[in-house]
C-alpha atoms as a PDB file:
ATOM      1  CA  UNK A   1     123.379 107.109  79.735  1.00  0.00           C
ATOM      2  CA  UNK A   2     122.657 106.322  76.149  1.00  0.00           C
ATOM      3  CA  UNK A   3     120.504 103.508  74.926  1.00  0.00           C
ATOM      4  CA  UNK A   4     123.136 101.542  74.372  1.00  0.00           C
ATOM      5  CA  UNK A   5     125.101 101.665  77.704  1.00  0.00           C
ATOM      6  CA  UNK A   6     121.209 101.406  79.117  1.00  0.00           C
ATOM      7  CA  UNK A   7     120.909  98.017  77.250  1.00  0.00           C
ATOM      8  CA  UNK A   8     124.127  96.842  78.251  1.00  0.00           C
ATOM      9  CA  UNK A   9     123.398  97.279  82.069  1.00  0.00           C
ATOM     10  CA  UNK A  10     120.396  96.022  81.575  1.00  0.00           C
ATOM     11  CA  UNK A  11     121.487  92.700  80.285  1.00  0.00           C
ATOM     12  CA  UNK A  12     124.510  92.578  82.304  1.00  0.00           C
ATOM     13  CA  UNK A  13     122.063  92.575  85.289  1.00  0.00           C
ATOM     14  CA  UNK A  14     119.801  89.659  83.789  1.00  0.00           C
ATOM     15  CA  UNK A  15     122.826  87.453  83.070  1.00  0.00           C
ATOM     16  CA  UNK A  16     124.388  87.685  86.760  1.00  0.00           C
ATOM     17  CA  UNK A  17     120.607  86.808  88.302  1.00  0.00           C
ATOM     18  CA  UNK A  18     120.214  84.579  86.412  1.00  0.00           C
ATOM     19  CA  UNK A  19     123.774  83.276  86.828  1.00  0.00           C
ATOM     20  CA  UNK A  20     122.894  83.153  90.529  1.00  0.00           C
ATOM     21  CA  UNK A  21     119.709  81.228  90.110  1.00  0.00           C
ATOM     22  CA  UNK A  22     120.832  78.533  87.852  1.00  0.00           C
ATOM     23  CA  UNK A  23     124.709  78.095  89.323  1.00  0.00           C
ATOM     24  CA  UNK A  24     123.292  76.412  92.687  1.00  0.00           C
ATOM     25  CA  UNK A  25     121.419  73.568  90.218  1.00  0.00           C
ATOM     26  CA  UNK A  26     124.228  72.827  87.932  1.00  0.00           C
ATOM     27  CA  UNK A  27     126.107  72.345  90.890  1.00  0.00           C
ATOM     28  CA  UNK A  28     124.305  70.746  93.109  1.00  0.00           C
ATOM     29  CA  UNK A  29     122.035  68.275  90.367  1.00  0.00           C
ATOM     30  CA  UNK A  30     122.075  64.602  90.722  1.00  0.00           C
ATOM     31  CA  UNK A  31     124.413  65.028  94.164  1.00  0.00           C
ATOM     32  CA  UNK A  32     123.539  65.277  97.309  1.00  0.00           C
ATOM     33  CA  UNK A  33     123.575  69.048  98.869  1.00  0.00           C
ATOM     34  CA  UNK A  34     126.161  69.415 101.270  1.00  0.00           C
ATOM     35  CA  UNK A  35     125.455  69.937 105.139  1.00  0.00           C
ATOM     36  CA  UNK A  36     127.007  73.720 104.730  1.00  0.00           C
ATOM     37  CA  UNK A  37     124.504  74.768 101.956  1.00  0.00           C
ATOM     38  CA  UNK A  38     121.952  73.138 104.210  1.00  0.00           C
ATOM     39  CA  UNK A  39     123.192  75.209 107.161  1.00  0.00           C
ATOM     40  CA  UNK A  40     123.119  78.738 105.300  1.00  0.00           C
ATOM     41  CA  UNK A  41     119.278  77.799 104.268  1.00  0.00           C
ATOM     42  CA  UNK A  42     118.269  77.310 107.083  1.00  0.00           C
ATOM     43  CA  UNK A  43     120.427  80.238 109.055  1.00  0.00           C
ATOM     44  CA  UNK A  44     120.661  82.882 106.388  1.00  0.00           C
ATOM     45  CA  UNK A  45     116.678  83.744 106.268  1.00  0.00           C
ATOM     46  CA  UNK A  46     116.939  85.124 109.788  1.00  0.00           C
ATOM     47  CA  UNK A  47     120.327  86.624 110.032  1.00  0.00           C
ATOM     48  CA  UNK A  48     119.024  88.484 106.808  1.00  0.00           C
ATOM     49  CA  UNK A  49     116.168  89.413 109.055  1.00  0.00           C
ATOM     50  CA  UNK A  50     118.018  90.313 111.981  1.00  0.00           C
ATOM     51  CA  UNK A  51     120.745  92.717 109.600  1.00  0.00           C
ATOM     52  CA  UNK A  52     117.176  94.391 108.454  1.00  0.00           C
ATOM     53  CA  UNK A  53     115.988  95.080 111.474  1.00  0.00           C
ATOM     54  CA  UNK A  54     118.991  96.546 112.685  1.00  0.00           C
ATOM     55  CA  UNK A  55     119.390  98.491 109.392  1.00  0.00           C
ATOM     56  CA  UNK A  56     115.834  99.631 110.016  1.00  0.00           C
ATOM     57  CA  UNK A  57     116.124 101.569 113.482  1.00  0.00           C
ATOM     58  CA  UNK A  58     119.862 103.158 113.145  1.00  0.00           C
ATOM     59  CA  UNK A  59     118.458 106.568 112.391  1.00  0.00           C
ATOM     60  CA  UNK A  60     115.879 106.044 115.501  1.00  0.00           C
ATOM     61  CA  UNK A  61     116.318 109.070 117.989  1.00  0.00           C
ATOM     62  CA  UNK A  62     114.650 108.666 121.322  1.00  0.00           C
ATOM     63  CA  UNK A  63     115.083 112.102 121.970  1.00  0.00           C
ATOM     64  CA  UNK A  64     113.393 113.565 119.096  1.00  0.00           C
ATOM     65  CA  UNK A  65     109.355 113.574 118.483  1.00  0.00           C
ATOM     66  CA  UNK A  66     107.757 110.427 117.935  1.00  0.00           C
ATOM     67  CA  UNK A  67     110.500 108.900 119.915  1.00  0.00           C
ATOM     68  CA  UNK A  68     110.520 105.454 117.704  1.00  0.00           C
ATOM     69  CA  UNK A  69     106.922 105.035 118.566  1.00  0.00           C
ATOM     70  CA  UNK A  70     106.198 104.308 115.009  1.00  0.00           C
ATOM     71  CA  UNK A  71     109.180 102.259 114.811  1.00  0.00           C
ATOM     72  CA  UNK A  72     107.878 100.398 117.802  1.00  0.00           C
ATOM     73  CA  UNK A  73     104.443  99.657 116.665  1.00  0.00           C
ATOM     74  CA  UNK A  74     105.681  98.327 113.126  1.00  0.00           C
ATOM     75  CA  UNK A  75     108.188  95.860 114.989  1.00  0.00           C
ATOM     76  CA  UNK A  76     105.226  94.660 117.699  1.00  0.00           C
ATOM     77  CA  UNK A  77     103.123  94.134 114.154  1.00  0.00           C
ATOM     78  CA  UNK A  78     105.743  92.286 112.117  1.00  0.00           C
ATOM     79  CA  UNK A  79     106.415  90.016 115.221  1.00  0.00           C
ATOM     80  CA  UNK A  80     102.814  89.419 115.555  1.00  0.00           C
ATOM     81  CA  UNK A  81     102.290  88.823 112.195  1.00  0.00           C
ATOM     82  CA  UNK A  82     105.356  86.815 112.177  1.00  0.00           C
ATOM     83  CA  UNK A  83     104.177  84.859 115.160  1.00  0.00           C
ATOM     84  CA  UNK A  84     100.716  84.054 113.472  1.00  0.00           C
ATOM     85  CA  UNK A  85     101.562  83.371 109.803  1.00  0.00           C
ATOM     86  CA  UNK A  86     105.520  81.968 110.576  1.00  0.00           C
ATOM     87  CA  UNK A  87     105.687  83.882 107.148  1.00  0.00           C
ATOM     88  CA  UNK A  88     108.726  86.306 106.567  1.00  0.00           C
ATOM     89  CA  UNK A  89     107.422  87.930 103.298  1.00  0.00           C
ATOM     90  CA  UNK A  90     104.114  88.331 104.835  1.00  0.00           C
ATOM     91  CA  UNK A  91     105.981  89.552 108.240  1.00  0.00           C
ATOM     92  CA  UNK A  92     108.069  92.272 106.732  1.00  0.00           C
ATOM     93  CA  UNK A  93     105.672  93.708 104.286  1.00  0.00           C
ATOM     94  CA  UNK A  94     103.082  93.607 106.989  1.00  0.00           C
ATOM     95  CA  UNK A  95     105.636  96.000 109.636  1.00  0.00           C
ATOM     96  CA  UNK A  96     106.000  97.964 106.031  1.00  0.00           C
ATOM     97  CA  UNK A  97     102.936  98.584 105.409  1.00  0.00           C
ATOM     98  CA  UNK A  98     102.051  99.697 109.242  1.00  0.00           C
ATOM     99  CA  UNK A  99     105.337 101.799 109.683  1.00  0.00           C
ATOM    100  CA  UNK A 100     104.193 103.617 106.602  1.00  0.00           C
ATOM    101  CA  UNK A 101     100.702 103.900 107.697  1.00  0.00           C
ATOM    102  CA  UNK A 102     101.583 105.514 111.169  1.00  0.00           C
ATOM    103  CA  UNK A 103     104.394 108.128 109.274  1.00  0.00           C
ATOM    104  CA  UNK A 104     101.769 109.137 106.819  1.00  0.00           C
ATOM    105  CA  UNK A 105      98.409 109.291 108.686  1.00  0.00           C
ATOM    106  CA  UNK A 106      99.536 109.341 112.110  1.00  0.00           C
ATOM    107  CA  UNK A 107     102.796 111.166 113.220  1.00  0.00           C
END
């Protein structure tokens, strides 16, 4: 890529985040938010969980060393965490941190 085409992606990525960030507020100011948007906040954060977690384990062979012991543990860690600090960030890069713990010192 040259510098140019490099700058052009570049901005072309800032301007649609930032499109999606500020779009919800000019549509949404002075009115009230609809019972729909209100729906997806509150469902959305763990369906986006749920479609991670499944993302997560399927490689996970039973059959083959380790047999998603590490896999396991991380999971039993984020929910714990989870459970504790009713956090998500703090949930998932918790599980993170363990699964890549276990791979690297462990199995």
């Amino acid at each position: 890529m040259t510098t140019a085409q490099q700058f052009v992606t570049i901005s072309l990525c800032a301007i649609a985040t930032m499109l999606t960030r500020f779009v919800p507020f000019l549509l949404f100011s002075g009115k009230k938010t609809p019972r729909f948007i209100q729906y997806l906040g509150q469902a959305l954060p763990g369906a986006i969980f749920g479609m991670l977690v499944v993302y997560c384990l399927k490689g996970v062979n039973p059959m083959v060393y380790s047999h998603g012991l590490p896999e396991a543990l991380a999971i039993l860690v984020t929910v714990a965490l989870h459970l504790w600090k009713r956090q998500m960030l703090v949930s998932i890069a918790g599980g993170t941190v363990c699964y890549m713990l276990l791979l690297q010192l462990v199995f």
